[in-house]
N, C-alpha and C. Protein backbone atom coordinates (compact mmCIF):
# COMPACT_ATOMS: atom_id res chain seq x y z
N UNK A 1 52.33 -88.89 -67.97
CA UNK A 1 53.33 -89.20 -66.99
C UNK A 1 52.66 -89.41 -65.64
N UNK A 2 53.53 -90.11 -64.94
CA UNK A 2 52.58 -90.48 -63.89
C UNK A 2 54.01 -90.87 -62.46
N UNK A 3 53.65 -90.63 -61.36
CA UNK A 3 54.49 -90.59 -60.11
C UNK A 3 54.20 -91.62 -59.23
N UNK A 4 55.35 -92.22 -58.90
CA UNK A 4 55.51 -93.50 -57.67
C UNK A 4 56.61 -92.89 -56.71
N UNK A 5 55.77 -93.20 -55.22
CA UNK A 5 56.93 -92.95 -53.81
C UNK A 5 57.32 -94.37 -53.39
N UNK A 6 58.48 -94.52 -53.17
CA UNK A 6 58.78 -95.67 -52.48
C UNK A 6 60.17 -95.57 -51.34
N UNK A 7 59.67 -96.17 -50.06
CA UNK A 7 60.90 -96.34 -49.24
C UNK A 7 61.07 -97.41 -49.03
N UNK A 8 62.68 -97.85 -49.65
CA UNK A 8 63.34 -99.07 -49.04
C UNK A 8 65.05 -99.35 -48.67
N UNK A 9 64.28 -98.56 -47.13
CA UNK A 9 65.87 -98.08 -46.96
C UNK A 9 66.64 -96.92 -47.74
N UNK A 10 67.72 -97.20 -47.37
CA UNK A 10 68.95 -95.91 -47.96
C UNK A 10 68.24 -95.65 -49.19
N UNK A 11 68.68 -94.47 -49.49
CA UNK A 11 67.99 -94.19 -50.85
C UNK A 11 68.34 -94.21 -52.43
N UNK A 12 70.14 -94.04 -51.95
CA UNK A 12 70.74 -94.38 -53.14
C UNK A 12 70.64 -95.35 -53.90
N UNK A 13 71.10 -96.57 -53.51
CA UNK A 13 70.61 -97.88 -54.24
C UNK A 13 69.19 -98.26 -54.88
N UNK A 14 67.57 -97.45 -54.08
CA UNK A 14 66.92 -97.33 -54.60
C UNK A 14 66.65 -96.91 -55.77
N UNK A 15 67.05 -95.62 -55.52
CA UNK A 15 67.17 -94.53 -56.86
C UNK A 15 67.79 -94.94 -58.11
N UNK A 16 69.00 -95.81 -58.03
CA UNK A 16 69.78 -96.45 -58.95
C UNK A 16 68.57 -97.53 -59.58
N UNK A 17 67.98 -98.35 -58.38
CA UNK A 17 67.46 -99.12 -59.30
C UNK A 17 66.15 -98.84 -60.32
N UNK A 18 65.28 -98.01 -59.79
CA UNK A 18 64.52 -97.23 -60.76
C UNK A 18 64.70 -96.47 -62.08
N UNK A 19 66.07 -95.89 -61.50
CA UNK A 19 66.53 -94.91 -62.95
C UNK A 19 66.87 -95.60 -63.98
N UNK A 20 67.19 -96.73 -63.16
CA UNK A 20 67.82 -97.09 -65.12
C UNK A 20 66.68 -98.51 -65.47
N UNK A 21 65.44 -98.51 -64.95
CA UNK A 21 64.01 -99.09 -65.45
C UNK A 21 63.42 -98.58 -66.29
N UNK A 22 63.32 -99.38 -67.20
CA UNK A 22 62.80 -98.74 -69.10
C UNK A 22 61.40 -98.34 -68.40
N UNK A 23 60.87 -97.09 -68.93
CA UNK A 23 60.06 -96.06 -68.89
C UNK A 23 59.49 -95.62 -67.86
N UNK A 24 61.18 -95.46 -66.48
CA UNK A 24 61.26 -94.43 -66.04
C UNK A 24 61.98 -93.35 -66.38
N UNK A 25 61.23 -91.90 -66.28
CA UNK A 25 61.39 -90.83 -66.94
C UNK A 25 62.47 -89.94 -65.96
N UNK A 26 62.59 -89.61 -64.68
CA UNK A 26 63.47 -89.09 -63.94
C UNK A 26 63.32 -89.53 -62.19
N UNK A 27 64.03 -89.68 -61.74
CA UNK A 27 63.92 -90.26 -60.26
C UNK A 27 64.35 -88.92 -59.15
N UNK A 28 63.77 -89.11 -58.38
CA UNK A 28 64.60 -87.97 -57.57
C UNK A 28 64.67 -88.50 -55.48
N UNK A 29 65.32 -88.34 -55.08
CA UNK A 29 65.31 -88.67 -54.03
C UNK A 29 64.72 -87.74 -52.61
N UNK A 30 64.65 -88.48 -51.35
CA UNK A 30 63.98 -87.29 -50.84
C UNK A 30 63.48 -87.49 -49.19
N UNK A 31 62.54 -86.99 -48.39
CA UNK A 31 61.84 -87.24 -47.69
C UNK A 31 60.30 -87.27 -47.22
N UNK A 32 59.69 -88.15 -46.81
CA UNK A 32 58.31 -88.02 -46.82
C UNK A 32 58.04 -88.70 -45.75
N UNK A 33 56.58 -88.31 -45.16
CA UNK A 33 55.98 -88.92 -44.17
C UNK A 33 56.53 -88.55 -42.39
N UNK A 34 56.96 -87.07 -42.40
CA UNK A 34 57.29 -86.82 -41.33
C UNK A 34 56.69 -85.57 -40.73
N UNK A 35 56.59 -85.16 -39.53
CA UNK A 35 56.12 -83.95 -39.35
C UNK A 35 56.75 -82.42 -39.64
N UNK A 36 58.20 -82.14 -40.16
CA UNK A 36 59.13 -81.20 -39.69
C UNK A 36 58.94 -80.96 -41.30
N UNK A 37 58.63 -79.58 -41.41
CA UNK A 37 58.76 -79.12 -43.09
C UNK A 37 59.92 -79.05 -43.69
N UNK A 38 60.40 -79.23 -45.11
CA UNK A 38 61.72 -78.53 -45.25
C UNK A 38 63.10 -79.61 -44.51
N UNK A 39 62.82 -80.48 -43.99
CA UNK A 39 64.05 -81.62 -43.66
C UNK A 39 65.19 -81.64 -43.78
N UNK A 40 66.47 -81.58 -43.17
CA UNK A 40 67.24 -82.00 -43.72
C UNK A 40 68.01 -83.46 -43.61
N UNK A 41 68.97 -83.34 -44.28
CA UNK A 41 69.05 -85.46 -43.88
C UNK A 41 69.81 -85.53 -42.64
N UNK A 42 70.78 -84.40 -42.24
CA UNK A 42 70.86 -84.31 -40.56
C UNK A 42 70.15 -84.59 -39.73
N UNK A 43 68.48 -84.28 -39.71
CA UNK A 43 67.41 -84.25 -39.39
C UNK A 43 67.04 -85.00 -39.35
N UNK A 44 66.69 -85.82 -40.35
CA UNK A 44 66.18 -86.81 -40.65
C UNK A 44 66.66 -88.43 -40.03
N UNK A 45 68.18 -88.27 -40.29
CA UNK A 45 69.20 -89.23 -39.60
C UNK A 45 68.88 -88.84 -38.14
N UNK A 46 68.14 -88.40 -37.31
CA UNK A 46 68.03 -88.42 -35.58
C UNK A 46 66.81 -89.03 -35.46
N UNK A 47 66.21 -89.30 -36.69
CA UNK A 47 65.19 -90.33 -36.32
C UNK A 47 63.72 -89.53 -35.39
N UNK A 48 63.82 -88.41 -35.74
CA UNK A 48 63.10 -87.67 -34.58
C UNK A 48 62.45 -87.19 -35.60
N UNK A 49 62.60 -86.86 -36.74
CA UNK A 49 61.30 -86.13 -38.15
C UNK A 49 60.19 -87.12 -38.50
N UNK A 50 60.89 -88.15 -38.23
CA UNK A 50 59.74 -89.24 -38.82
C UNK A 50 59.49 -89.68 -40.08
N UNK A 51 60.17 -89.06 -40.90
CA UNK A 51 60.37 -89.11 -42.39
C UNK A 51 60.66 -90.40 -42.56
N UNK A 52 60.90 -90.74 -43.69
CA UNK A 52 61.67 -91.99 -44.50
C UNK A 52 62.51 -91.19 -45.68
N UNK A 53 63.42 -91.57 -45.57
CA UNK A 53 63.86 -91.81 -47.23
C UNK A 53 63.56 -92.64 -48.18
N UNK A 54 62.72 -91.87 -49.50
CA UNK A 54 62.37 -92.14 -50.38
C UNK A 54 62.70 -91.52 -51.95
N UNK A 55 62.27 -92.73 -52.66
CA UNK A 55 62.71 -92.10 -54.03
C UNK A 55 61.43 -91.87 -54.87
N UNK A 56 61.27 -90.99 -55.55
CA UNK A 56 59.96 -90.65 -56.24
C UNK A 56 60.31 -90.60 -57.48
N UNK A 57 59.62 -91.35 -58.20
CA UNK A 57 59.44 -91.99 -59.54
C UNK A 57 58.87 -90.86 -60.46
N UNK A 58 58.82 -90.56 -61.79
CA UNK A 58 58.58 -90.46 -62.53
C UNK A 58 58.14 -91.47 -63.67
N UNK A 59 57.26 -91.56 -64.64
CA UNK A 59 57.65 -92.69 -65.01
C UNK A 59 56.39 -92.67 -66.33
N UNK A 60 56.44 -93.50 -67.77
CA UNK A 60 55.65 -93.35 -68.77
C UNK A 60 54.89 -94.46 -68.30
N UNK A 61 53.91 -94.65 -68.00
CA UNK A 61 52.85 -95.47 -67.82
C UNK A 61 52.42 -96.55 -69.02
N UNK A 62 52.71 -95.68 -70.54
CA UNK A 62 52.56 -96.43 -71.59
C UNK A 62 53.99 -97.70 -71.75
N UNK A 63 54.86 -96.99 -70.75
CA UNK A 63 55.97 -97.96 -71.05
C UNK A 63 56.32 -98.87 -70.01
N UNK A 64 56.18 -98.70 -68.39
CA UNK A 64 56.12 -99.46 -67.50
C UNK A 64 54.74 -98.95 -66.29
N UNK A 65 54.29 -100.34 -66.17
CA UNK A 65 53.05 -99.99 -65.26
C UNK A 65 53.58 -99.87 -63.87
N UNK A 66 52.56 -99.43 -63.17
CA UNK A 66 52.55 -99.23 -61.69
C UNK A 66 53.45 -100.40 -60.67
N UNK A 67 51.94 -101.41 -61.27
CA UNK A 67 52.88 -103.11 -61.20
C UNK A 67 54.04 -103.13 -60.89
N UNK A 68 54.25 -103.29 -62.35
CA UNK A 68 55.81 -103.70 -62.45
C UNK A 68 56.90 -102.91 -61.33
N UNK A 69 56.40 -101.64 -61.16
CA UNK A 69 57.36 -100.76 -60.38
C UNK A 69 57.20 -101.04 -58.90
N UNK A 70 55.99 -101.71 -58.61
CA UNK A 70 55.61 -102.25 -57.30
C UNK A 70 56.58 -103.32 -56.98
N UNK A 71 56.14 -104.59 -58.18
CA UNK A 71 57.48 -105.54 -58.64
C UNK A 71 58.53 -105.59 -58.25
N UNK A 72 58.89 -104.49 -58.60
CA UNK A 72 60.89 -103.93 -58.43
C UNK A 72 61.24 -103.49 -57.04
N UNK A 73 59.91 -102.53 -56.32
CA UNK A 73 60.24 -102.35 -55.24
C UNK A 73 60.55 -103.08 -54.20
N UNK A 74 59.30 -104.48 -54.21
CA UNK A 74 59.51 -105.61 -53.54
C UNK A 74 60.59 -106.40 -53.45
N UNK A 75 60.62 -106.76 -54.66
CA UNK A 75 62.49 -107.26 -55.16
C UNK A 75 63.54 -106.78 -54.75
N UNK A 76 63.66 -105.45 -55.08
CA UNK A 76 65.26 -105.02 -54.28
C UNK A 76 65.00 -104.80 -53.16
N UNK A 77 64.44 -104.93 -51.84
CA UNK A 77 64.88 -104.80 -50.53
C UNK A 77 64.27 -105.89 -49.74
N UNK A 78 63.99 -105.80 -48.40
CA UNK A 78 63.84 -107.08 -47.55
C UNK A 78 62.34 -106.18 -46.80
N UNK A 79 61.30 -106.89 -47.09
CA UNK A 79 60.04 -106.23 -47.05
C UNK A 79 59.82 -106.89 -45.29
N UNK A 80 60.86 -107.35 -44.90
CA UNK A 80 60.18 -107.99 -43.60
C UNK A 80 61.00 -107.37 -42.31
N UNK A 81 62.08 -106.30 -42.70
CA UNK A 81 62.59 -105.74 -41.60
C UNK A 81 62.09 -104.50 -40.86
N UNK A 82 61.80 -104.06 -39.42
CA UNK A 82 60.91 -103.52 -39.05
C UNK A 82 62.14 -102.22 -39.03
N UNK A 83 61.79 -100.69 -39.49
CA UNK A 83 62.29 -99.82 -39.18
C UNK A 83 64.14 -100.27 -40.04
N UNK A 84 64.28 -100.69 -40.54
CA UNK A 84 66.28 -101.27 -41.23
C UNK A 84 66.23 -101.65 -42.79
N UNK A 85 67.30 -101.70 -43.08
CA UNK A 85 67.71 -102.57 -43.98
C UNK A 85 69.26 -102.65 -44.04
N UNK A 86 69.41 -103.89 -43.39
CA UNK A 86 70.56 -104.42 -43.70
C UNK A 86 71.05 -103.52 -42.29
N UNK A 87 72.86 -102.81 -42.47
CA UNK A 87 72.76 -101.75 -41.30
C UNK A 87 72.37 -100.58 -41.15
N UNK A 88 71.66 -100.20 -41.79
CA UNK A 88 70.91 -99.26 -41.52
C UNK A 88 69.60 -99.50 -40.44
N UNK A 89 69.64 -98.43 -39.48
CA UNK A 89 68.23 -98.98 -38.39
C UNK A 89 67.81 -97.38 -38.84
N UNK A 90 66.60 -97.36 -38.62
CA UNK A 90 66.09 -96.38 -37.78
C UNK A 90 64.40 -95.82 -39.06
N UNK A 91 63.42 -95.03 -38.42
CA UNK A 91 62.42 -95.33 -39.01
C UNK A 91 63.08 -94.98 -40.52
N UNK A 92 63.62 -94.15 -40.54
CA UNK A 92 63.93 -93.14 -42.21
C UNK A 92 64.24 -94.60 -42.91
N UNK A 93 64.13 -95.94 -42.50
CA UNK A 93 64.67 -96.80 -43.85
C UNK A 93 63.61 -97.74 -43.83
N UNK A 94 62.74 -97.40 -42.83
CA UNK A 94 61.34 -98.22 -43.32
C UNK A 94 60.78 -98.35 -44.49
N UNK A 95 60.28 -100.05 -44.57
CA UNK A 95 59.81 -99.84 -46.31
C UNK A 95 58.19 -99.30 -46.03
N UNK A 96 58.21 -98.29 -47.30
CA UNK A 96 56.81 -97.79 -47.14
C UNK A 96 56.67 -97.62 -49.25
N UNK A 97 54.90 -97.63 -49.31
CA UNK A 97 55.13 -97.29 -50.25
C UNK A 97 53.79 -96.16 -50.18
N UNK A 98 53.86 -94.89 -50.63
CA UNK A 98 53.48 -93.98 -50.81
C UNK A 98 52.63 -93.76 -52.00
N UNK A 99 51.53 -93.91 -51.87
CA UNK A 99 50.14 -93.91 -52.64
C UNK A 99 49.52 -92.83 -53.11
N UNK A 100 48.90 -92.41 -54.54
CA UNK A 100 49.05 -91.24 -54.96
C UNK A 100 47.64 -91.07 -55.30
N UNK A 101 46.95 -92.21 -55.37
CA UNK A 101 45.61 -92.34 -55.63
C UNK A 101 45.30 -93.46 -55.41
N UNK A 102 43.59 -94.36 -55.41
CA UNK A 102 42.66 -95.37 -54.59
C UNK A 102 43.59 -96.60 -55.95
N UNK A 103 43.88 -96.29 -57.25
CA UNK A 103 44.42 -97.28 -58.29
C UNK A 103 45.61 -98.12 -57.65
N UNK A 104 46.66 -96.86 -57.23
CA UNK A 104 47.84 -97.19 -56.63
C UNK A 104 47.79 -98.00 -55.05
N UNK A 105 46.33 -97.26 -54.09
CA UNK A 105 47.10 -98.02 -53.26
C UNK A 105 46.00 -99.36 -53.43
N UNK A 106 45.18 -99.70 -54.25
CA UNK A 106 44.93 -101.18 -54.68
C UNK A 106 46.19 -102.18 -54.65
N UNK A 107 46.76 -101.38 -56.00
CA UNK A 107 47.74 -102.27 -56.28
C UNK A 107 48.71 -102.64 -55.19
N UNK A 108 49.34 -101.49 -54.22
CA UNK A 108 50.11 -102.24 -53.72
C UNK A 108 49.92 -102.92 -52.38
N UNK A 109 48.56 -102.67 -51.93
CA UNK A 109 48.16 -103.47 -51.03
C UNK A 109 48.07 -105.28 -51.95
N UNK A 110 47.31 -105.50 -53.40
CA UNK A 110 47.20 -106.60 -53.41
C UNK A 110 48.84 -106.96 -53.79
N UNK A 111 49.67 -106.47 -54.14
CA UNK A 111 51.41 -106.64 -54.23
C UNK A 111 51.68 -107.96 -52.89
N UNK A 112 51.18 -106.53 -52.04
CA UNK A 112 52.23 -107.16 -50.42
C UNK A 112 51.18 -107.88 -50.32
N UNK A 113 49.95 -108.29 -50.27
CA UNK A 113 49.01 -109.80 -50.06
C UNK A 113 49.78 -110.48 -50.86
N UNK A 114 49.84 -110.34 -52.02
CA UNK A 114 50.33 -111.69 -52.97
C UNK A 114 52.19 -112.52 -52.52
N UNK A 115 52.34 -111.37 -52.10
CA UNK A 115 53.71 -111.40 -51.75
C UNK A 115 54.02 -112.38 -50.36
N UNK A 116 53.21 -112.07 -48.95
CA UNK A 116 53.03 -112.21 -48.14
C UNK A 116 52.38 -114.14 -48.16
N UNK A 117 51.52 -114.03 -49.42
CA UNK A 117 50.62 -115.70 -49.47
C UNK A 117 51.75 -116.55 -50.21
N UNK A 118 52.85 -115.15 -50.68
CA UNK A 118 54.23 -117.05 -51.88
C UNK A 118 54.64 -117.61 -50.93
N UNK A 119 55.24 -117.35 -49.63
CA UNK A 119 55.91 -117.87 -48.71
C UNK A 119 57.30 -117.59 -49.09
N UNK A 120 57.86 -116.60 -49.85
CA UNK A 120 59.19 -116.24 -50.25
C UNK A 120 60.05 -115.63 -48.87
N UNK A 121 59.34 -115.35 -47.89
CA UNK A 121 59.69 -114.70 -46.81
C UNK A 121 58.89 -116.25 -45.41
N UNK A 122 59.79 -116.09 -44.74
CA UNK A 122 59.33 -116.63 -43.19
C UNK A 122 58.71 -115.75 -42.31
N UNK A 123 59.27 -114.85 -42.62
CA UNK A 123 58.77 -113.29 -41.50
C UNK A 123 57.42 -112.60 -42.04
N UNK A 124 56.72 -112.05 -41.69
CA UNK A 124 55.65 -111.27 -42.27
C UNK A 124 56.25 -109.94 -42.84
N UNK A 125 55.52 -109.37 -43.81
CA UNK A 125 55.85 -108.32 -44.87
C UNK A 125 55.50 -107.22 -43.98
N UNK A 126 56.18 -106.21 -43.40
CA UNK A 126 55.95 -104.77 -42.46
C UNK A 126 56.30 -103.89 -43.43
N UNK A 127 55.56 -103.61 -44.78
CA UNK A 127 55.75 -102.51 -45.35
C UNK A 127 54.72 -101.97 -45.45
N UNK A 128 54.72 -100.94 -45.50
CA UNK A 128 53.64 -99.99 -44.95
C UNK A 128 52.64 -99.34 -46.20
N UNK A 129 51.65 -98.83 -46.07
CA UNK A 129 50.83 -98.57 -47.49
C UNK A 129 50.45 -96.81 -47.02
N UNK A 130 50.70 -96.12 -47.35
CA UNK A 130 49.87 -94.57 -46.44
C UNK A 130 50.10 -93.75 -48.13
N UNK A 131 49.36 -92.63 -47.75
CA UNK A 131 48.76 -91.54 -48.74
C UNK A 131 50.08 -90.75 -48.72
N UNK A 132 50.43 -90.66 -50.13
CA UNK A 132 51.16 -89.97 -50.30
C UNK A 132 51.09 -88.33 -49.47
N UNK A 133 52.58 -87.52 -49.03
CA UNK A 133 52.49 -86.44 -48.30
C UNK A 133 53.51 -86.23 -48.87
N UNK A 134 53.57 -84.49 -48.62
CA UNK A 134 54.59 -83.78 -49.09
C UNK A 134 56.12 -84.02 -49.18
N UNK A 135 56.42 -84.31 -50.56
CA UNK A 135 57.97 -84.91 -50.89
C UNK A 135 58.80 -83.38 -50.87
N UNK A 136 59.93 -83.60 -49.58
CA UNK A 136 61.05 -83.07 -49.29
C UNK A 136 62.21 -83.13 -50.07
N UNK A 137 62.55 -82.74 -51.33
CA UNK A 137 63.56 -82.92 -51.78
C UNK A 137 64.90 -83.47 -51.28
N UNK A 138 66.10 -84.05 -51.18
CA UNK A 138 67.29 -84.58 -50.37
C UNK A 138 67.79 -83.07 -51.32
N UNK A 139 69.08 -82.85 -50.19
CA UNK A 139 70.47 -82.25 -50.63
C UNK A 139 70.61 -82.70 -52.02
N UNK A 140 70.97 -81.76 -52.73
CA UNK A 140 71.80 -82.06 -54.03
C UNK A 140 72.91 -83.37 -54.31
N UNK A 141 73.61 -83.53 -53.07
CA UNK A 141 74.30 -83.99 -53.01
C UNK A 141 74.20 -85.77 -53.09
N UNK A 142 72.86 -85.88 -52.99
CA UNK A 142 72.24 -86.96 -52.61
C UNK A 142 71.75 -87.89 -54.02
N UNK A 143 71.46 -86.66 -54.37
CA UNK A 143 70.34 -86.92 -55.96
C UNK A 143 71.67 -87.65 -57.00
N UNK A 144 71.16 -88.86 -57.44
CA UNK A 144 71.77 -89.78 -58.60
C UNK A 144 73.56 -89.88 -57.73
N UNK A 145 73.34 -90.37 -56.53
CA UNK A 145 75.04 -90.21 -55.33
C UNK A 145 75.62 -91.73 -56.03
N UNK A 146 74.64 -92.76 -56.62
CA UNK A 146 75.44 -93.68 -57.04
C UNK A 146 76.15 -93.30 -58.28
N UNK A 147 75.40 -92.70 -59.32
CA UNK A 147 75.79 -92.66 -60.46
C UNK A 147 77.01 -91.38 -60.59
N UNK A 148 77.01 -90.74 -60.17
CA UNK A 148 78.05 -89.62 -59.96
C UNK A 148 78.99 -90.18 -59.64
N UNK A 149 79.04 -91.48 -58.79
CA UNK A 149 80.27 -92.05 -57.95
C UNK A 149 80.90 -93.22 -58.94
N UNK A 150 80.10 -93.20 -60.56
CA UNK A 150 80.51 -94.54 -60.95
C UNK A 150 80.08 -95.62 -60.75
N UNK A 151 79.31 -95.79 -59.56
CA UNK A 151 78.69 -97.04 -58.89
C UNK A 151 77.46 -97.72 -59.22
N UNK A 152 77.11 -98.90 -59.45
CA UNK A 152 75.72 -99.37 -59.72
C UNK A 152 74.85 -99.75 -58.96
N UNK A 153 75.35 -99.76 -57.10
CA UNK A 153 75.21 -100.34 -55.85
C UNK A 153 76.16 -99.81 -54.56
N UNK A 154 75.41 -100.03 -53.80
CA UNK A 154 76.25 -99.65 -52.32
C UNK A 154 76.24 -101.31 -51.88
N UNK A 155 75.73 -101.56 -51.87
CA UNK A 155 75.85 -103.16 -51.13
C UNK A 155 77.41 -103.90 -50.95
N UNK A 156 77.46 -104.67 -50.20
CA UNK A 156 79.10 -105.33 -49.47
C UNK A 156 79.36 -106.38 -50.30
């Protein structure tokens, strides 16, 4: 088994889209990349922890690669908005992707190059590449908030 961090934006819709990706094993949502131990999403929402919201992967390696999950991350959000997505502002929805070892952050540095040279975007790609740091669990309340709700998406 093997672990992927990724922030893109809000976290729910993230989380949704990972969990139900064939040979991911459990998703969990959360915070990372801030100075304040222990977070809460009160906290976090003042934009003053520095955190992001992120979802951390689980995942069978024999069944989906790193890649591919890099793939997906790129795909569902907008890799060119600085600090947002969509209405959401503020750093906690920056896309970042959180690197667990020199394999991982290969890959997703050559991701966002390859990504950056299709011309699928006008804007340049501001997602960020840094060493994974201590994942803050979210509130209970947070964890699988689409699927509890029935929902497959937050989007308008």
């Amino acid at each position: 088994m093997a672990i992927a961090t990724f922030g893109a934006g809000c976290f729910w819709g993230v989380e949704e889209t990972f969990r139900t990706t064939e040979g991911v094993l459990s998703t969990a949502v959360g915070y990372m990349g801030g100075s304040k131990e222990n977070p809460t999403y009160q906290e976090v929402c003042t934009d003053k922890t520095g955190h992001a919201e992120v979802v951390q992967v689980e995942y069978d390696p024999t069944q989906v690669g790193y890649d591919a999950l890099v793939d997906i991350f790129f795909d569902n959000h907008n890799p060119t908005e600085l600090n947002r997505q969509g209405p959401d502002v503020g750093t906690q929805y920056r896309s970042v992707v959180f690197y667990e070892d020199d394999a991982q952050k290969e890959v997703a540095a050559r991701k966002k190059d390859e990504l950056a040279a299709s011309g699928r975007f006008k804007r340049d790609i501001v997602t960020l590449i840094e060493p994974v740091q201590t994942f803050w669990p979210a509130e209970e309340y947070h964890q699988q908030y689409l699927l509890k709700r029935g929902m497959t998406s937050c989007h308008i």
